[in-house]
C-alpha atoms as a PDB file:
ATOM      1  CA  UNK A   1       0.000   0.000   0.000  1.00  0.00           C
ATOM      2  CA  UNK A   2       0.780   3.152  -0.689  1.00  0.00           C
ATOM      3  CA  UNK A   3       0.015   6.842   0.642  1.00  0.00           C
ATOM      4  CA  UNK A   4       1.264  10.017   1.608  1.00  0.00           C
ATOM      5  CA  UNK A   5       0.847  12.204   4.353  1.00  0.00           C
ATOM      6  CA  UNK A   6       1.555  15.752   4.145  1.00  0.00           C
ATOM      7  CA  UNK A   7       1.961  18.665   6.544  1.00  0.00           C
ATOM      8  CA  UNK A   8       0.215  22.390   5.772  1.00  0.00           C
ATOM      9  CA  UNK A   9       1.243  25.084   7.622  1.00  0.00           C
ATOM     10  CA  UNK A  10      -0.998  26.933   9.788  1.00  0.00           C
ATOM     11  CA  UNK A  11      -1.282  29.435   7.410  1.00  0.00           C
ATOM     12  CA  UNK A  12      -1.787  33.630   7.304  1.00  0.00           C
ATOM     13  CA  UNK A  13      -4.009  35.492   8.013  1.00  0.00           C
ATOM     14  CA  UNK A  14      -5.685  38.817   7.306  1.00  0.00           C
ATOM     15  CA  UNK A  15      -5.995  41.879   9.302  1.00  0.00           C
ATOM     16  CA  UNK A  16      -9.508  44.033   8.394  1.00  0.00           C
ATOM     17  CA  UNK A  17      -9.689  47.464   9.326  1.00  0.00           C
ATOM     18  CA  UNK A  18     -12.712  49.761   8.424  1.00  0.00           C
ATOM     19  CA  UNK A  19     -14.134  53.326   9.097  1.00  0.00           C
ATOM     20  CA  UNK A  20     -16.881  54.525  11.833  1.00  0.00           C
ATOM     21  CA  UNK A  21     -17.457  58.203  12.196  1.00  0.00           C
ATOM     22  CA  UNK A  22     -19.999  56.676  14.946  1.00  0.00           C
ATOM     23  CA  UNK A  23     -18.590  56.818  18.579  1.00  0.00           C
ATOM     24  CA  UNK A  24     -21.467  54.931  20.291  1.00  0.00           C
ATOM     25  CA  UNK A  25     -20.686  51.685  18.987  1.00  0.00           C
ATOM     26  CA  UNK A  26     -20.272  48.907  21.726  1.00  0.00           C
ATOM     27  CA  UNK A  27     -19.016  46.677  19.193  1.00  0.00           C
ATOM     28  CA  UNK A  28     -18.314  44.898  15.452  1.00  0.00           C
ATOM     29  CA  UNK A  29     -19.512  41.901  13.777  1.00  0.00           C
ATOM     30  CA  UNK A  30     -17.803  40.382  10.853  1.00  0.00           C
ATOM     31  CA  UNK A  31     -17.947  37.386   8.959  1.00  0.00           C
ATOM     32  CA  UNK A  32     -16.248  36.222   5.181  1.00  0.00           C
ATOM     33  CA  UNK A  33     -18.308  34.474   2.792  1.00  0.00           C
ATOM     34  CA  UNK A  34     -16.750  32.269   0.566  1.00  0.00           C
ATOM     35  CA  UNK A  35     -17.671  32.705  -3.308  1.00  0.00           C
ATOM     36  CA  UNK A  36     -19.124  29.472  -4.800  1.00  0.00           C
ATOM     37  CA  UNK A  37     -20.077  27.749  -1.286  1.00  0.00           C
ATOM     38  CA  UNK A  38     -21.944  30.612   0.477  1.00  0.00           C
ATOM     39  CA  UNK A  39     -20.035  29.094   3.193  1.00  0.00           C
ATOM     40  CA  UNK A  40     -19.673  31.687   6.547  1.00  0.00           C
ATOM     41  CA  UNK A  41     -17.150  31.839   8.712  1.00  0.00           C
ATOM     42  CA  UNK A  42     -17.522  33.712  12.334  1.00  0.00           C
ATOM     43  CA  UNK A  43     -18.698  35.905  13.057  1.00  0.00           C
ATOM     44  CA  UNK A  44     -15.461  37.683  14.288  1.00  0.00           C
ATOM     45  CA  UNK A  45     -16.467  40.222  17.320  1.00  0.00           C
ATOM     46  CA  UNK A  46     -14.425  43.056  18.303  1.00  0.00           C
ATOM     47  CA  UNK A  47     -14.831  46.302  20.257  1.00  0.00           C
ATOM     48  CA  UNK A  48     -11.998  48.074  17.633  1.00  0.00           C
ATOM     49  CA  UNK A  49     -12.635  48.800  14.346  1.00  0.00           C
ATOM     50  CA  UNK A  50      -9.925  46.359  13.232  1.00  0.00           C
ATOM     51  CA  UNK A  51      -9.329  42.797  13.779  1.00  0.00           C
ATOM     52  CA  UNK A  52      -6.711  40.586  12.707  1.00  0.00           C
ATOM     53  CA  UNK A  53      -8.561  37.070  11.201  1.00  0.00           C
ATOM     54  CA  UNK A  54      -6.520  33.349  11.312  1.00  0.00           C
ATOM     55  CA  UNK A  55      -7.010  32.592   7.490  1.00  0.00           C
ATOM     56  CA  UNK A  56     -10.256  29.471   6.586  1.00  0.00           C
ATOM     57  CA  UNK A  57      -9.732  27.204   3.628  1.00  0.00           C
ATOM     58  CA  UNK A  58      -8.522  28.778   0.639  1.00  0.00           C
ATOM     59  CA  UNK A  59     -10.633  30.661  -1.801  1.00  0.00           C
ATOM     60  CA  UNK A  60     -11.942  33.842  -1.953  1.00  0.00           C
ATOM     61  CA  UNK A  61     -14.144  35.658   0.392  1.00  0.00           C
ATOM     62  CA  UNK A  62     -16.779  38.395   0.917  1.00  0.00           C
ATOM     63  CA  UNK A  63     -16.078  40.664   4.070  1.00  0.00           C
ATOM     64  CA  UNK A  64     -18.818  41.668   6.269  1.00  0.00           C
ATOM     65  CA  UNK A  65     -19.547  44.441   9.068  1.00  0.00           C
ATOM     66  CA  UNK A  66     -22.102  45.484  11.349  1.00  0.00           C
ATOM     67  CA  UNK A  67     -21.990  47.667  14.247  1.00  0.00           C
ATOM     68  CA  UNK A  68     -24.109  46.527  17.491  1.00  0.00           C
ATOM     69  CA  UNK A  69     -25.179  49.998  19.503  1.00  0.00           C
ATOM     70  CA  UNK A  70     -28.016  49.298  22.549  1.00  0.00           C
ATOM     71  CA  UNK A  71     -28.546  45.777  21.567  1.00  0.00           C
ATOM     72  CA  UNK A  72     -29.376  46.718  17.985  1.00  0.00           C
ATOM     73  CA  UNK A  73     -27.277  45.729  14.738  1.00  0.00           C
ATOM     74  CA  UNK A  74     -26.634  48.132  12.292  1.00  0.00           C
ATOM     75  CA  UNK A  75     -26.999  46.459   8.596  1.00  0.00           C
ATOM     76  CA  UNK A  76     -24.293  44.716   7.220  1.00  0.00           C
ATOM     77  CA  UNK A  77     -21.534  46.380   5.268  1.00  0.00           C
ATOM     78  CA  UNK A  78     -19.715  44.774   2.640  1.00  0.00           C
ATOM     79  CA  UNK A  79     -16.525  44.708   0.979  1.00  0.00           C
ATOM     80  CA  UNK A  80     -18.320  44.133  -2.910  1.00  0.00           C
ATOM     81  CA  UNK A  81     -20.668  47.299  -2.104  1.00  0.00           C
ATOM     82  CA  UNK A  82     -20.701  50.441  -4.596  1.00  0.00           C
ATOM     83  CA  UNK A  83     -19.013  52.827  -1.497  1.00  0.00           C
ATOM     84  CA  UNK A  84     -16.545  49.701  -0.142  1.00  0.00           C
ATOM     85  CA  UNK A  85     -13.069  51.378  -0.440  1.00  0.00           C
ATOM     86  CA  UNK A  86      -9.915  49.893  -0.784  1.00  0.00           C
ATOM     87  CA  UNK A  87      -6.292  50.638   1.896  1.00  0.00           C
ATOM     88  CA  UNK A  88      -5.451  53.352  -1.073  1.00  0.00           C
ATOM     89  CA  UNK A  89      -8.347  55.547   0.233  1.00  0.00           C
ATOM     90  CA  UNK A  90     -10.077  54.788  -3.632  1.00  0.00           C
ATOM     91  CA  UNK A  91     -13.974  53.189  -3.511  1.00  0.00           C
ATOM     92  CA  UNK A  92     -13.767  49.988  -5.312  1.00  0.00           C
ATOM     93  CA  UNK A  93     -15.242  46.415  -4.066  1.00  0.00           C
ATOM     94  CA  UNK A  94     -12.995  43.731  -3.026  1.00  0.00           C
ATOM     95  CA  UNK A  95     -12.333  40.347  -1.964  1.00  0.00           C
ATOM     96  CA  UNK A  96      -9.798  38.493   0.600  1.00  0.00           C
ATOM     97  CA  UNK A  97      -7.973  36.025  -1.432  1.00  0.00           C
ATOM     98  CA  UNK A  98      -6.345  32.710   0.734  1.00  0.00           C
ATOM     99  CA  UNK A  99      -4.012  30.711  -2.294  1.00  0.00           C
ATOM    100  CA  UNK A 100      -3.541  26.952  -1.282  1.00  0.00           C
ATOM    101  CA  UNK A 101      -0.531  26.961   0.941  1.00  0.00           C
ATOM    102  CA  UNK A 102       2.507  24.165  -0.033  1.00  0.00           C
ATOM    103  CA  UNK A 103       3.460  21.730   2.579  1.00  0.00           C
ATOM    104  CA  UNK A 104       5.955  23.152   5.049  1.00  0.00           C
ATOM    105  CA  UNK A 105       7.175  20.038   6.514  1.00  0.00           C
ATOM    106  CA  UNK A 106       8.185  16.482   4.708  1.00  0.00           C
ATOM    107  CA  UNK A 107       6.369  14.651   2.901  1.00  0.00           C
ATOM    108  CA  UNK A 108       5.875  10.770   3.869  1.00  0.00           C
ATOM    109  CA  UNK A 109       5.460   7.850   1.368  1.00  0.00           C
ATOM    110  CA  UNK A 110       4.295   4.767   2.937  1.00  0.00           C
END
């Protein structure tokens, strides 16, 4: 018989950071979609208005954000809206894009 077994690295991940002229906000919601599957991972909660995200399965991925203020969320926000803007200060949508990462360790035949 014969296999392998190989090892993956942990992997990145991605720091989000967005905007709030709001000061009342107790905190943020976010979660990544994955294009094709639908598939949602978090939600993320933080009280900042960044957070740094361990990377899911490769692909690419929808960001969303809400704001929670008195026990009521705000509607989500997303990074493929018409006023999403990009780290240059420019409005265009965007995605988060995890590549397949190569083994990091050896790789056993057996």
């Amino acid at each position: 018989m014969v296999g392998a077994a190989v090892l993956y690295p942990a992997g990145q991940s991605v720091k989000l950071v967005w905007d709030d002229a709001q000061t009342d906000i107790e905190s943020y919601e976010i979660i990544l979609i994955r294009d094709g599957t639908g598939v949602q991972y978090g939600p993320f909660v933080t009280s900042t208005k960044s957070i740094t995200i361990v990377r899911p399965k490769s692909g690419k991925y929808e960001v969303r954000v809400r704001g929670l203020r008195s026990g009521q969320y705000s509607d989500w926000h997303s990074s493929i809206d018409d006023n999403a803007m990009l780290k240059t200060g420019v409005k265009g949508k965007w995605k988060v894009y995890f590549k397949l990462l190569g083994p990091s360790g050896p790789i056993i035949i057996y």
